[in-house]
N, C-alpha and C. Protein backbone atom coordinates (compact mmCIF):
# COMPACT_ATOMS: atom_id res chain seq x y z
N UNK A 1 104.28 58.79 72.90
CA UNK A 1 105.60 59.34 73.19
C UNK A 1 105.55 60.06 74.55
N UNK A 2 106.39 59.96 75.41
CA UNK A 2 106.87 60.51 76.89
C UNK A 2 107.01 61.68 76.65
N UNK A 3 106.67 62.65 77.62
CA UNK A 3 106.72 63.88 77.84
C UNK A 3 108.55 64.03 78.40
N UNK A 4 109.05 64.70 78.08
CA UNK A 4 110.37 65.21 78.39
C UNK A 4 109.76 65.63 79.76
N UNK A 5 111.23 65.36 80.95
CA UNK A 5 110.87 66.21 82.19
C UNK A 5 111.65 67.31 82.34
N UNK A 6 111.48 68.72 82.62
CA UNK A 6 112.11 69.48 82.94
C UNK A 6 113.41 68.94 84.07
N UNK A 7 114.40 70.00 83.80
CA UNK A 7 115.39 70.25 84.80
C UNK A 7 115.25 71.00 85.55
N UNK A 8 115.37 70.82 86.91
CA UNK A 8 115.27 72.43 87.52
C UNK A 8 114.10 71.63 88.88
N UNK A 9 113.99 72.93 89.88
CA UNK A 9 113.11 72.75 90.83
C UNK A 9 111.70 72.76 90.30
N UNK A 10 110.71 71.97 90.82
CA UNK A 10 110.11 72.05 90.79
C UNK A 10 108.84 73.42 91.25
N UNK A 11 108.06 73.92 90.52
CA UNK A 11 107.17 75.38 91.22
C UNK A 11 106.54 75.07 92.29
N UNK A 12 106.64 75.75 93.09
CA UNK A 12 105.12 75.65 94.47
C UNK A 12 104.13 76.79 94.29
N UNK A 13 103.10 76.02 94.52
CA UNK A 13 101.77 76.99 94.23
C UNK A 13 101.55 77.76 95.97
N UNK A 14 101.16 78.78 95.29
CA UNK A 14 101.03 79.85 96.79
C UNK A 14 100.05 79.41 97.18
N UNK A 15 99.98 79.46 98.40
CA UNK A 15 98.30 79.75 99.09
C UNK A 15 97.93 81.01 98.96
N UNK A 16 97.11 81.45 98.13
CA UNK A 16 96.15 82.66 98.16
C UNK A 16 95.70 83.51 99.54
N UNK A 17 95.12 82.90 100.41
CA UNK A 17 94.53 83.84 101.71
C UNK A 17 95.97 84.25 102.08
N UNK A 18 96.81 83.05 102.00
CA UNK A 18 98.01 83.38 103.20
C UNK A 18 98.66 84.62 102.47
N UNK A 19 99.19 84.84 101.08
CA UNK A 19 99.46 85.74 100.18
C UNK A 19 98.73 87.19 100.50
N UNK A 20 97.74 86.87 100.65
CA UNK A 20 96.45 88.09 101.28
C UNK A 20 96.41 89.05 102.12
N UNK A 21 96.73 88.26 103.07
CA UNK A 21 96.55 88.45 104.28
C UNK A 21 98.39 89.00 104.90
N UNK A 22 99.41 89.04 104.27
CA UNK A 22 100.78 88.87 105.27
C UNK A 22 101.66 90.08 103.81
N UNK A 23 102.38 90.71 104.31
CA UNK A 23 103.49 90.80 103.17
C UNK A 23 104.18 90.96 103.99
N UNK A 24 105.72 91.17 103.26
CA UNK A 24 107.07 91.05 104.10
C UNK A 24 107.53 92.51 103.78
N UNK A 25 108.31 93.65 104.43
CA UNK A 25 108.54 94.68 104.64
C UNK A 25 110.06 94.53 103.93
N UNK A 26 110.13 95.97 103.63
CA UNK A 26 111.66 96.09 103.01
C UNK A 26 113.16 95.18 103.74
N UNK A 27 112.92 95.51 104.92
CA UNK A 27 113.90 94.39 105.69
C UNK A 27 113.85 93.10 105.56
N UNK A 28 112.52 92.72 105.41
CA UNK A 28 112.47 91.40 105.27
C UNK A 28 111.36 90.92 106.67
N UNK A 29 111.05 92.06 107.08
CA UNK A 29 109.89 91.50 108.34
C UNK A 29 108.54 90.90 108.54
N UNK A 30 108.10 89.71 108.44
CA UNK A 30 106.81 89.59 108.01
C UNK A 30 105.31 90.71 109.06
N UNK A 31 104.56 91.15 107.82
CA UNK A 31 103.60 92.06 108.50
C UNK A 31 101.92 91.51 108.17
N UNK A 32 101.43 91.40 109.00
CA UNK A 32 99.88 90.59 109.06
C UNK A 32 99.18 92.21 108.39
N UNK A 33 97.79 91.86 108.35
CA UNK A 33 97.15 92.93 108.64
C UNK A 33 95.85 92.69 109.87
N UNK A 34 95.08 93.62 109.94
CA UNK A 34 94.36 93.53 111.58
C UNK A 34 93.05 93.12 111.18
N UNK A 35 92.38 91.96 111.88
CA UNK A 35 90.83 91.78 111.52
C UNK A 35 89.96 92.57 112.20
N UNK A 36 88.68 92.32 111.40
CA UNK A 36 87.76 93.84 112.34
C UNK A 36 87.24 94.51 111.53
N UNK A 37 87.64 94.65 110.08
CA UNK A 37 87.79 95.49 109.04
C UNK A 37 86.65 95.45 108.12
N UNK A 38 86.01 94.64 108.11
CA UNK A 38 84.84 94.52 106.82
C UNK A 38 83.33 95.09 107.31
N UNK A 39 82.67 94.52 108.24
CA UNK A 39 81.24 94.54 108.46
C UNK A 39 81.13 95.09 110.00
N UNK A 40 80.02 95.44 110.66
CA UNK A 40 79.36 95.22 111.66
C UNK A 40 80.27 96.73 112.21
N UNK A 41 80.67 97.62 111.47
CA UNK A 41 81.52 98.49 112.08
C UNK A 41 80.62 100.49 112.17
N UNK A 42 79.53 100.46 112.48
CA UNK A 42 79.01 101.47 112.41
C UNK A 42 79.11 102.04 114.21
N UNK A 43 79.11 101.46 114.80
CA UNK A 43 78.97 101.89 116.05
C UNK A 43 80.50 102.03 116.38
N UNK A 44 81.51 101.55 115.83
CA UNK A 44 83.19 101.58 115.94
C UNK A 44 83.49 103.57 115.89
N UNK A 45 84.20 104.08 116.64
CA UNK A 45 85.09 105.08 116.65
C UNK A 45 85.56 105.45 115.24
N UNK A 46 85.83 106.68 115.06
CA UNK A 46 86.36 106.80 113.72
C UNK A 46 87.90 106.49 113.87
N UNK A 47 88.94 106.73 115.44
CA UNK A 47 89.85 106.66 115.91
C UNK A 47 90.01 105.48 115.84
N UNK A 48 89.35 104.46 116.55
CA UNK A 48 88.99 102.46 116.06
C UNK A 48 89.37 102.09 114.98
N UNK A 49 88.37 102.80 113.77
CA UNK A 49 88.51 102.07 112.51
C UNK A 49 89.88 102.45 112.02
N UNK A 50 90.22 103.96 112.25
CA UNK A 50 91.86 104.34 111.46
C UNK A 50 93.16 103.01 112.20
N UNK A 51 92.72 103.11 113.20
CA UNK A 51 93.60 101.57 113.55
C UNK A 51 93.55 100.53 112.89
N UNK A 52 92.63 100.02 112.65
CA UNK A 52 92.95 99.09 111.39
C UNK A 52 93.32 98.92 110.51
N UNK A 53 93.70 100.14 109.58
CA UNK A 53 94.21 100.33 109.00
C UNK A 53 96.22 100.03 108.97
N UNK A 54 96.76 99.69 110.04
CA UNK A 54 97.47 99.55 109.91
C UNK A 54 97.76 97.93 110.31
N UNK A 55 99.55 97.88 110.01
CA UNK A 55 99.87 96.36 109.90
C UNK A 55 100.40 96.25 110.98
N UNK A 56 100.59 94.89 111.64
CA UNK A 56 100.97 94.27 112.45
C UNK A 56 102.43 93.33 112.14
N UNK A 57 103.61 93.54 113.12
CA UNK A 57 104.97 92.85 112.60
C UNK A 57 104.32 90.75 113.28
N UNK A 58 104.68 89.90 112.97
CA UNK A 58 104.27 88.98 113.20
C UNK A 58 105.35 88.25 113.83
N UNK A 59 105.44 88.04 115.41
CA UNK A 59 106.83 87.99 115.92
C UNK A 59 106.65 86.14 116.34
N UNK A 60 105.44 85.09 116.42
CA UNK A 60 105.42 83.92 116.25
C UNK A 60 106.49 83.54 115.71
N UNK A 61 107.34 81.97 115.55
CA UNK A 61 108.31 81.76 114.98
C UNK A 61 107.80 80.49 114.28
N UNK A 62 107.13 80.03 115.22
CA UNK A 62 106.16 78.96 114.42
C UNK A 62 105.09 79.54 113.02
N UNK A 63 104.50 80.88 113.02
CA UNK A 63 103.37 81.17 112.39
C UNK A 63 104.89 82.12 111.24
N UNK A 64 105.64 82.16 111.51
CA UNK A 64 106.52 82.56 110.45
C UNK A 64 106.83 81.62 109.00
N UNK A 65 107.31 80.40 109.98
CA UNK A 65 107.39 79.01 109.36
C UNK A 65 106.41 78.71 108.28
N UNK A 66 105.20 78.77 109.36
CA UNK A 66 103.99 78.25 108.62
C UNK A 66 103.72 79.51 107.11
N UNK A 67 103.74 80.79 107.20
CA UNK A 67 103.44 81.52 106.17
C UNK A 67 103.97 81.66 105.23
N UNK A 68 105.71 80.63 105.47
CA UNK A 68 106.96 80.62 104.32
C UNK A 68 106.61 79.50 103.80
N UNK A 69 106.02 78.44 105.07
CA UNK A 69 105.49 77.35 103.84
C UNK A 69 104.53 77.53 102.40
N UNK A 70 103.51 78.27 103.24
CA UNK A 70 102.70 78.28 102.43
C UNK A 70 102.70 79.18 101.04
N UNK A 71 103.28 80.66 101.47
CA UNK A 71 103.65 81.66 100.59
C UNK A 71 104.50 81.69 100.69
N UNK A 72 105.60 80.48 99.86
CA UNK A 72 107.16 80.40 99.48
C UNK A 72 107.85 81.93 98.79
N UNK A 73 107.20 82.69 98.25
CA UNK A 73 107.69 83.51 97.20
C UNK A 73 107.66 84.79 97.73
N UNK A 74 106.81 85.34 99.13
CA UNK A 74 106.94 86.22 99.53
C UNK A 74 108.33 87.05 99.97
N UNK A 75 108.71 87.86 100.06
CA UNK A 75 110.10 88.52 100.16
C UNK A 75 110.66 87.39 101.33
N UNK A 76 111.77 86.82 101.23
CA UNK A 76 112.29 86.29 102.16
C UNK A 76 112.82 86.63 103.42
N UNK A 77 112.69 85.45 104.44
CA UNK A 77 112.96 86.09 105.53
C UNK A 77 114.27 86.80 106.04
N UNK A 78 114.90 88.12 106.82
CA UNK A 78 116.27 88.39 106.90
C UNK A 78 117.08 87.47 107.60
């Protein structure tokens, strides 16, 4: 016996890193975060490392595209 097919859109599976790595801000702005952050950081500034800590707005229009492809579900763009 055939499986019944749903109605409706079909789901898209996220990409994980891209999910990871980006969220979208209350407006709707996509925000990266900064690499640099894991290893090799003992000789880095303590002033250095607190910079990393923050996010980056991602103003590419192409690399926008690409991160809605991939992470469809992230807050949408404004």
């Amino acid at each position: 016996m055939p499986r019944k097919l749903k109605a409706g859109k079909i789901k898209l599976k996220t990409h994980k890193a891209t999910s990871k790595r980006f969220r979208a801000s209350g407006s709707g702005v996509l925000l990266r975060t900064k690499g640099g952050k894991s290893h090799l950081r003992r000789r880095t500034s303590k002033r250095t490392k607190a910079l990393f800590t923050e996010m980056v707005v991602v103003e590419g229009e192409k690399i926008i595209q690409n991160v809605n492809r991939l992470a469809p579900y992230l807050k949408k763009q404004g």
